[in-house]
Every structure is written in structure tokens, then in C-alpha cells.
C-alpha atoms as a PDB file:
ATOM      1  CA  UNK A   1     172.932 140.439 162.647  1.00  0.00           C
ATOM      2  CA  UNK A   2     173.013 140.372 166.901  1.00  0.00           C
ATOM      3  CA  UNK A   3     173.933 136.144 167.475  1.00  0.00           C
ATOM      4  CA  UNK A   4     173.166 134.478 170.430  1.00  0.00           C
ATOM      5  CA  UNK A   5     176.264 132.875 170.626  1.00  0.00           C
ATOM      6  CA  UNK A   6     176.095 130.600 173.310  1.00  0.00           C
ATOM      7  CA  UNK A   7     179.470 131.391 174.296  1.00  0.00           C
ATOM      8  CA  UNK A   8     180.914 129.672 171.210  1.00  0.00           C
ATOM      9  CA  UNK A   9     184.239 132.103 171.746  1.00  0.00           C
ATOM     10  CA  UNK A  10     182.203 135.463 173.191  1.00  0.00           C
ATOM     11  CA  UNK A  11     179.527 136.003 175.581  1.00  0.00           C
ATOM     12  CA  UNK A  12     176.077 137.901 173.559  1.00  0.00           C
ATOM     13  CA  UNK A  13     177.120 140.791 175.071  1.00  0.00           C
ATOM     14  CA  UNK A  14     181.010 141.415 173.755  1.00  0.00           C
ATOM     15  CA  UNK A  15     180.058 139.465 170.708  1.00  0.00           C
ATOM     16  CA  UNK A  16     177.812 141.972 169.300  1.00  0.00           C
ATOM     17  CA  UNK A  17     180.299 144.436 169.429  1.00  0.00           C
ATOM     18  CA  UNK A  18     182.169 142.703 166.645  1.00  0.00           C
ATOM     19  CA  UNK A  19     179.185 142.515 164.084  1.00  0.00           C
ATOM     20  CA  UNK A  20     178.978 144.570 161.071  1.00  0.00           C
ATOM     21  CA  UNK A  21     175.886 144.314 159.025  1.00  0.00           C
ATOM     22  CA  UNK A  22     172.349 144.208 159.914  1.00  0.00           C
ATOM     23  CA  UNK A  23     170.197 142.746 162.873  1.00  0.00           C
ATOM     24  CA  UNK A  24     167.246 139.382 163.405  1.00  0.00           C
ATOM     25  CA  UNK A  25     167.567 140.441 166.894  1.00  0.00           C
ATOM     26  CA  UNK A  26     163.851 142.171 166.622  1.00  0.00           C
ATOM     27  CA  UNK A  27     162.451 139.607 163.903  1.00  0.00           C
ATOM     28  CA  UNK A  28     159.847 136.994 165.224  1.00  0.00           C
ATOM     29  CA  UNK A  29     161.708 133.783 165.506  1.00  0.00           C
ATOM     30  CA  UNK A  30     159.697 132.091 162.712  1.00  0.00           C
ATOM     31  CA  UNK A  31     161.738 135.038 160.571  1.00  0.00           C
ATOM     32  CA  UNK A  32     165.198 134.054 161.951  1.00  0.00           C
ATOM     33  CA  UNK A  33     167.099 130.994 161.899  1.00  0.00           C
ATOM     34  CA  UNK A  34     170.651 129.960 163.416  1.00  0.00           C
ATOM     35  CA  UNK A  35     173.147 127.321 163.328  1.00  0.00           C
ATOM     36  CA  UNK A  36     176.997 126.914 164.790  1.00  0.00           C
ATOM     37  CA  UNK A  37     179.685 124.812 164.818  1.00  0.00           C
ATOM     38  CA  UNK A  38     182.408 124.461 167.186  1.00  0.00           C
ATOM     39  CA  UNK A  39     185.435 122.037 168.119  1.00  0.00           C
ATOM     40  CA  UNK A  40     185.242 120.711 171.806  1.00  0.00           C
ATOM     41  CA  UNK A  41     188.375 122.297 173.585  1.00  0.00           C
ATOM     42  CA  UNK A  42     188.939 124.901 170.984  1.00  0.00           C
ATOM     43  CA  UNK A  43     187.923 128.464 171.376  1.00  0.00           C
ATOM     44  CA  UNK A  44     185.669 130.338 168.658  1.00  0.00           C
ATOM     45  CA  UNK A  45     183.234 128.972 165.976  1.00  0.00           C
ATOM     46  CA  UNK A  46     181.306 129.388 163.074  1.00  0.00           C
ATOM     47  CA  UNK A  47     177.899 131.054 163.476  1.00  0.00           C
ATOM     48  CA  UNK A  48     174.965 131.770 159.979  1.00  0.00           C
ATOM     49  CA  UNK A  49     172.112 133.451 160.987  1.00  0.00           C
ATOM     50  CA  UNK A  50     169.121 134.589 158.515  1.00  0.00           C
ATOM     51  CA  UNK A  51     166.408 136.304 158.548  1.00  0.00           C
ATOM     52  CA  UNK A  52     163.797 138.506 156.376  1.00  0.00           C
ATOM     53  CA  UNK A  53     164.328 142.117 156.728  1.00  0.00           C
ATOM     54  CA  UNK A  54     162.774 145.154 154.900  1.00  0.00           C
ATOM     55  CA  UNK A  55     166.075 147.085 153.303  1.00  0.00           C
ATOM     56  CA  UNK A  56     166.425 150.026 151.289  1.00  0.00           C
ATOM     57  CA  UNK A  57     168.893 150.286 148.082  1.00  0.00           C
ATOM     58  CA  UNK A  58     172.038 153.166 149.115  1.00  0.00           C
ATOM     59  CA  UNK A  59     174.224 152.937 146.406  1.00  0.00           C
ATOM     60  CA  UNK A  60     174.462 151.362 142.884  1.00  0.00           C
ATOM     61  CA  UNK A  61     177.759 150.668 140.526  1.00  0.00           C
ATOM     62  CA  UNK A  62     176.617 149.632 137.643  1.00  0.00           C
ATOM     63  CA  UNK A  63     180.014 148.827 136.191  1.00  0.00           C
ATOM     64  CA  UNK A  64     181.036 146.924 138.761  1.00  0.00           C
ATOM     65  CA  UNK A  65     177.827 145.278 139.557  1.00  0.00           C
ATOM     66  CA  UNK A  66     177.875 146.666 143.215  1.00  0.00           C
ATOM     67  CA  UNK A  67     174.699 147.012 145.631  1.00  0.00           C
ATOM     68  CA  UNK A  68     174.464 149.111 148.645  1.00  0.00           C
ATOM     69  CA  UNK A  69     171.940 148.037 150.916  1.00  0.00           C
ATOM     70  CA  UNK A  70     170.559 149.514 154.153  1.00  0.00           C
ATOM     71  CA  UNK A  71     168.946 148.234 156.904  1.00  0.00           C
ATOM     72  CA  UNK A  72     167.424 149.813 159.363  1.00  0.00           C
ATOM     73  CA  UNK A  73     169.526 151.470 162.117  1.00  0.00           C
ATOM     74  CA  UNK A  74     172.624 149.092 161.022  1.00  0.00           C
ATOM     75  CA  UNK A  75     175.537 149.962 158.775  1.00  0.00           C
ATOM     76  CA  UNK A  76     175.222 149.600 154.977  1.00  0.00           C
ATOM     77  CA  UNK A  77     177.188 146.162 153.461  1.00  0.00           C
ATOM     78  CA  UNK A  78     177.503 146.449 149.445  1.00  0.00           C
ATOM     79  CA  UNK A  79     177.167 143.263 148.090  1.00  0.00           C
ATOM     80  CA  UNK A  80     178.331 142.099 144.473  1.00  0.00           C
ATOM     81  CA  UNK A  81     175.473 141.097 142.088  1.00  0.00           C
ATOM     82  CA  UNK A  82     176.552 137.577 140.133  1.00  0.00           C
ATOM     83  CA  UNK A  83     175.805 137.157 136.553  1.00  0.00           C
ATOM     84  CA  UNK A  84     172.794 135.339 137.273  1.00  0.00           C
ATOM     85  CA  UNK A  85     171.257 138.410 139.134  1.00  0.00           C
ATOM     86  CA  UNK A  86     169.243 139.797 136.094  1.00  0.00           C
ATOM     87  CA  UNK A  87     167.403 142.147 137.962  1.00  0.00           C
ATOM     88  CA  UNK A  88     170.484 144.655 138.575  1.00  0.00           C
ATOM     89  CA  UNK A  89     168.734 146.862 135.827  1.00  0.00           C
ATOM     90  CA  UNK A  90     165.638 147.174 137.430  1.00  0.00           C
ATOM     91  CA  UNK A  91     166.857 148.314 141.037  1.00  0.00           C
ATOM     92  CA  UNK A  92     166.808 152.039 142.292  1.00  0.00           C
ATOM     93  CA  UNK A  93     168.813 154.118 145.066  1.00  0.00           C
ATOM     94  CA  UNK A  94     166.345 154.624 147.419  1.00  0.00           C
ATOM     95  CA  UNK A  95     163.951 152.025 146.954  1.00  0.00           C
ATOM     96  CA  UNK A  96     162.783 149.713 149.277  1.00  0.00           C
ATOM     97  CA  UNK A  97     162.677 145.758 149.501  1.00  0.00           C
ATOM     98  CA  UNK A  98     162.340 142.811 151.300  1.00  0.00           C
ATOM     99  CA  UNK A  99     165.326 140.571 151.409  1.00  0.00           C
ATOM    100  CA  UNK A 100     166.315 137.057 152.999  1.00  0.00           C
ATOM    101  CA  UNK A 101     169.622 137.652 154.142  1.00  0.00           C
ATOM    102  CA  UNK A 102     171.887 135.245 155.805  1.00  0.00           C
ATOM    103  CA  UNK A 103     174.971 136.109 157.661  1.00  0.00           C
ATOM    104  CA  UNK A 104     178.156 133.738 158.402  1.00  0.00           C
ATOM    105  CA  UNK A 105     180.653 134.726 160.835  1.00  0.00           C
ATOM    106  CA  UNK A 106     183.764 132.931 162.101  1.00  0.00           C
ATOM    107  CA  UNK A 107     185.730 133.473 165.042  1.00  0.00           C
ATOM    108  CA  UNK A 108     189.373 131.847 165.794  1.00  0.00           C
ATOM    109  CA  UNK A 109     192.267 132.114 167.139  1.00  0.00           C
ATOM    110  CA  UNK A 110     194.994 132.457 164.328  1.00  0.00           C
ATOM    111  CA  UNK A 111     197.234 129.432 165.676  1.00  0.00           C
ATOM    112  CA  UNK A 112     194.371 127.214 165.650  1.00  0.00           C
ATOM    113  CA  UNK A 113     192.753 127.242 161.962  1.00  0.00           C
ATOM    114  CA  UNK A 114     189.357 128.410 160.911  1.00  0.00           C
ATOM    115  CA  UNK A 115     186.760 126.506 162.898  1.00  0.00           C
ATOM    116  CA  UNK A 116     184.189 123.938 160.905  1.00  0.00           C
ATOM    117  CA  UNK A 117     181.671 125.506 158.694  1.00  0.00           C
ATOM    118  CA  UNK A 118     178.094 125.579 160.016  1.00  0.00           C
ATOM    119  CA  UNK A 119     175.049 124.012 158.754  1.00  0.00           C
ATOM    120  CA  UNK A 120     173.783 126.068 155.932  1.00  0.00           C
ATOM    121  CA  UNK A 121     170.392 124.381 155.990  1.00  0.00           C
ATOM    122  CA  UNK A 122     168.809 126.774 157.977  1.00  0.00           C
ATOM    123  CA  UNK A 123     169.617 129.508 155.860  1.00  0.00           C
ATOM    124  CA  UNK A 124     168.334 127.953 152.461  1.00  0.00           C
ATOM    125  CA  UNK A 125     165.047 127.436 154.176  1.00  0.00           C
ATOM    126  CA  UNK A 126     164.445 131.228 153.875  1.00  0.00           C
ATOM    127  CA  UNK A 127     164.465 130.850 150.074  1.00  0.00           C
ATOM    128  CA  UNK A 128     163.351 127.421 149.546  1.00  0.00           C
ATOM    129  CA  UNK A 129     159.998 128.710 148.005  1.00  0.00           C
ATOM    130  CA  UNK A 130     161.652 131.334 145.414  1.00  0.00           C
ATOM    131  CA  UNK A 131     162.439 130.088 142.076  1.00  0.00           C
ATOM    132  CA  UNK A 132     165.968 130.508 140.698  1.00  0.00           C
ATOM    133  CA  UNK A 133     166.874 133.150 143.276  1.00  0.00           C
ATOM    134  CA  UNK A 134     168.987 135.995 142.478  1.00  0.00           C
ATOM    135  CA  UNK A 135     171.710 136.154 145.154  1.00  0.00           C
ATOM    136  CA  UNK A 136     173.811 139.425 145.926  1.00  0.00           C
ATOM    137  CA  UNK A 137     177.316 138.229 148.089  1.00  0.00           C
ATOM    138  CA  UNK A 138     179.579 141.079 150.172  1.00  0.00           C
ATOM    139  CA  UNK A 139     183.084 140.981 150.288  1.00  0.00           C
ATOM    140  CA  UNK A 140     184.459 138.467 152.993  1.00  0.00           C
ATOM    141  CA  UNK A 141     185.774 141.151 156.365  1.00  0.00           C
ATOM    142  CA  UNK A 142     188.720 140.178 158.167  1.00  0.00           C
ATOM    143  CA  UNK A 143     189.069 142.090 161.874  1.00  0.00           C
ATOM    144  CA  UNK A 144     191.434 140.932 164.004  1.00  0.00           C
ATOM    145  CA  UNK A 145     192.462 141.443 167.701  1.00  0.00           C
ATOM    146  CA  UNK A 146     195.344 140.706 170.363  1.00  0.00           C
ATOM    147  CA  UNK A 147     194.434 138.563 173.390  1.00  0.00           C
ATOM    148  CA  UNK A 148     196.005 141.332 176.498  1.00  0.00           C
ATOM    149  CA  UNK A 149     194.721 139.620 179.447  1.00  0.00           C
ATOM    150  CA  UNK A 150     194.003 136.268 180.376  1.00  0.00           C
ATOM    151  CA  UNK A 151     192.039 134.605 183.491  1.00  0.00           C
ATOM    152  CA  UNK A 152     191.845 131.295 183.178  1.00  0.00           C
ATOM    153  CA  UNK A 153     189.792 130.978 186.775  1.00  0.00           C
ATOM    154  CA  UNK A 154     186.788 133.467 185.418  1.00  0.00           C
ATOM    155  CA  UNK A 155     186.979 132.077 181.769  1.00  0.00           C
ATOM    156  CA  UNK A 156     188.085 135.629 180.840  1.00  0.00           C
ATOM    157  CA  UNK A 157     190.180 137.337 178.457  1.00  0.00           C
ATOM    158  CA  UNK A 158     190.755 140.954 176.653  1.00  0.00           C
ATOM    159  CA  UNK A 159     191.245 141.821 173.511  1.00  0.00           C
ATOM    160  CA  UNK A 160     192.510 144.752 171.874  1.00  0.00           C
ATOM    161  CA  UNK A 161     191.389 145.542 167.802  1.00  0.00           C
ATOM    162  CA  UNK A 162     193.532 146.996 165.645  1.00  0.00           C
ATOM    163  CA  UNK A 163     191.468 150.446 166.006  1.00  0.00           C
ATOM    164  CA  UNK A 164     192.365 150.240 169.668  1.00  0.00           C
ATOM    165  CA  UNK A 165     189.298 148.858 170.721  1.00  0.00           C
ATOM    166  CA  UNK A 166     189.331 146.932 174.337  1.00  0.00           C
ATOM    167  CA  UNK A 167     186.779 144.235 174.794  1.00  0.00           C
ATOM    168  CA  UNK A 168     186.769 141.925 177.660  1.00  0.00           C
ATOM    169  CA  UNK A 169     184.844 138.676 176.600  1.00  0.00           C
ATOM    170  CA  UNK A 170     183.543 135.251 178.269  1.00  0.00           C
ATOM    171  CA  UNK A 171     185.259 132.375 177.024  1.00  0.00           C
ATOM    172  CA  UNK A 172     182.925 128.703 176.707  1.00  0.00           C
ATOM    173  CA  UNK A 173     183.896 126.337 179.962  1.00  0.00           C
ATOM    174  CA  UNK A 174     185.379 123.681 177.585  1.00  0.00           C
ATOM    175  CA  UNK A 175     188.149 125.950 176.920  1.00  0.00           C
ATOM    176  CA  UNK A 176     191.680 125.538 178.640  1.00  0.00           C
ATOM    177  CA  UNK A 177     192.532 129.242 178.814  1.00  0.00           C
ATOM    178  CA  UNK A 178     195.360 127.687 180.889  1.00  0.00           C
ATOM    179  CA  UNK A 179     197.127 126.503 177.443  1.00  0.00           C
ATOM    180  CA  UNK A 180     197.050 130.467 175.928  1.00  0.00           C
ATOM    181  CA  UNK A 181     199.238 133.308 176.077  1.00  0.00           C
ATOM    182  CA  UNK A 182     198.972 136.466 176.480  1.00  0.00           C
ATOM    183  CA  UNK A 183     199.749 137.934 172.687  1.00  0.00           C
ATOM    184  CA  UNK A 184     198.156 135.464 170.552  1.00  0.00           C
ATOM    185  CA  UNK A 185     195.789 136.865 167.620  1.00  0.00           C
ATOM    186  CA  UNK A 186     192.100 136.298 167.286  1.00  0.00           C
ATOM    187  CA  UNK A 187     190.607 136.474 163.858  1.00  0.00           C
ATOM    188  CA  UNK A 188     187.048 137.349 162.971  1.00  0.00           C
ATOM    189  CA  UNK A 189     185.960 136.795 159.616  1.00  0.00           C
ATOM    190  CA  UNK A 190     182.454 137.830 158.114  1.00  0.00           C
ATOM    191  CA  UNK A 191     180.673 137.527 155.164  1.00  0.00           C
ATOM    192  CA  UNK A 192     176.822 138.297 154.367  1.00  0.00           C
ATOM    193  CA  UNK A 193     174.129 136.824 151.041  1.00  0.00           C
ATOM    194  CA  UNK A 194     171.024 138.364 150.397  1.00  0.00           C
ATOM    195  CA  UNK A 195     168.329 137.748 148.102  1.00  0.00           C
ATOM    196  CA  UNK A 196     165.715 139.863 146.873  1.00  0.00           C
ATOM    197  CA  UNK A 197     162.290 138.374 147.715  1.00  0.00           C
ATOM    198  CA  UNK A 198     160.065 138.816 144.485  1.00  0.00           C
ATOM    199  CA  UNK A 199     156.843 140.339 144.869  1.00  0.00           C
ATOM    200  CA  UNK A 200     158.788 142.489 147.603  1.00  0.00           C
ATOM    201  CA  UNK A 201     159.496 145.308 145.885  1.00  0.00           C
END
């Protein structure tokens, strides 16, 4: 899912870079909701986004209760069926659903903490009208990146990934970039729900 992140930690642009499952970007916006949380003065945040997308089943493990699911033009993101998912039997490779899927991400630098949890309100409004929903949850992803350059004057820095990725990102005003070093790590963590809209299928 593409955030508008209001320049929690990253500009839009260099913040898409670091997502890994699928988009809201093209939904209407009465399909897609948002919330975020940040602390005044402290660089990064915590963004959920949902929305209703039509995905496609990639991959089942039955012993292991694992889901595959594709979206369109995005990666695939297995998710782990709970034992209140009593559909599992049911689902195919290849077939094709509708799914509320909501997406939190969280983006801080490692010497600060994890940054407050967002409002998860929005999210459960997706599924408010589905009875006893059956929810699929992915791993949580951990990336992380070194801070290379600073420029506290343009609210700039780079970062380099561990795959040796360079991205040069926009920093929110509130931030001191003054107080950073060159060095210091940045953590993005990411972890996705969906739930299988009945009726859907």
C-alpha cells in the first residue's frame, strides 16, 4: 500500500520505495482509509492504511496454514490463517477474491524506540459489517538502513539498505536533524491483515 505520508519521516516519493505489499493508491477514497501517529521532534511514525482490493490466491500450505495472496501488479505477502479462519479448506490457488486489507507500517530511528501505534479505527471500519470475520496476518518485516548524509538546512538525509540501496528522503520540519549523526540506523517495520469479504468469492 502507496501512503501519503505527510512527511511523518519520508517524503511520498522515497517512502514508497520502502513498501512491500499491495497498493489503495488507485482505490476511490471511500475504499481507503488512513491514520498516523507521530512524536513532535522525533523523526518517523506509525502509518495503517486499508482498503478493499480484488486479490487472487498464489500459494497454499495447508500444514502450516499459509496463504499466498496476490494483488495486482504488487508483490505477493503470505499471510498465516488463525484457528478461527474456517474457511482455509475451501480456498483455491488461483482463485480470485475480494479482501479488506489493512496495512501498518512503522518507521524509526533505532536509538529512539518504536514510535506510538496509530489509530486502528479506521481500519476496523472496513469490516464493521462482516460477522465474525476470518482474519489472515503476515509475518511482521524488519528492513533497516544507515543514515550516510545529513543536511540539516534542506531537511535532508540518505540512507543506504542493507541490499545497497541509496535513497535520499525529506525529513518533517519539526525535526532537529542538527541533533543526528551520520551512522545512526533507521528501522522500518511492516506488517499486513486481510480478511476475506464473504459473498466475494
Amino acid at each position: 500500500m502507496k501512503l501519503n505520508t505527510s512527511q511523518v519521516l519520508f517524503s511520498a516519493g522515497s517512502a514508497a520505495a520502502l513498501l512491500v505489499f499491495v497498493s489503495c493508491a488507485s482505490k476511490p477514497e471511500n475504499e481507503r482509509n488512513t491514520s498516523s501517529a507521530y512524536r513532535q521532534g522525533v523523526p518517523g511514525g506509525t502509518w495503517v492504511e486499508s482498503c478493499k482490493i480484488p486479490v487472487t490466491v498464489a500459494a497454499l500450505d495447508p500444514a502450516s496454514r499459509k496463504v499466498t495472496l496476490a494483488a495486482p501488479d504488487e508483490p505477493q505477502t503470505t499471510f498465516t490463517a488463525g484457528p478461527d479462519f474456517g474457511s482455509f479448506d475451501r480456498l483455491r490457488v488461483g482463485e480470485q477474491l475480494q479482501a479488506a486489507v489493512a496495512r501498518e507500517r512503522s518507521v524509526f530511528v533505532r536509538r529512539d524506540g518504536p514510535p506510538p501505534q496509530a489509530d486502528l479505527s479506521v481500519a476496523k471500519e472496513l469490516i464493521k459489517d462482516i460477522k465474525q470475520p476470518s482474519i489472515l496476518r503476515s509475518d511482521t518485516v524488519e528492513k533497516t538502513a544507515k543514515v550516510t548524509a545529513i543536511e540539516p538546512r534542506q531537511n535532508e538525509a540518505t540512507l543506504q539498505f542493507a541490499d545497497g540501496t541509496i535513497k535520499n528522503i525529506s525529513v518533517r520540519s519539526d525535526v532537529n536533524l542538527f541533533s543526528f549523526e551520520v551512522g545512526q540506523e533507521v528501522v522500518v517495520r511492516t506488517r499486513s491483515v486481510a480478511v476475506l469479504i464473504p459473498g466475494k468469492r
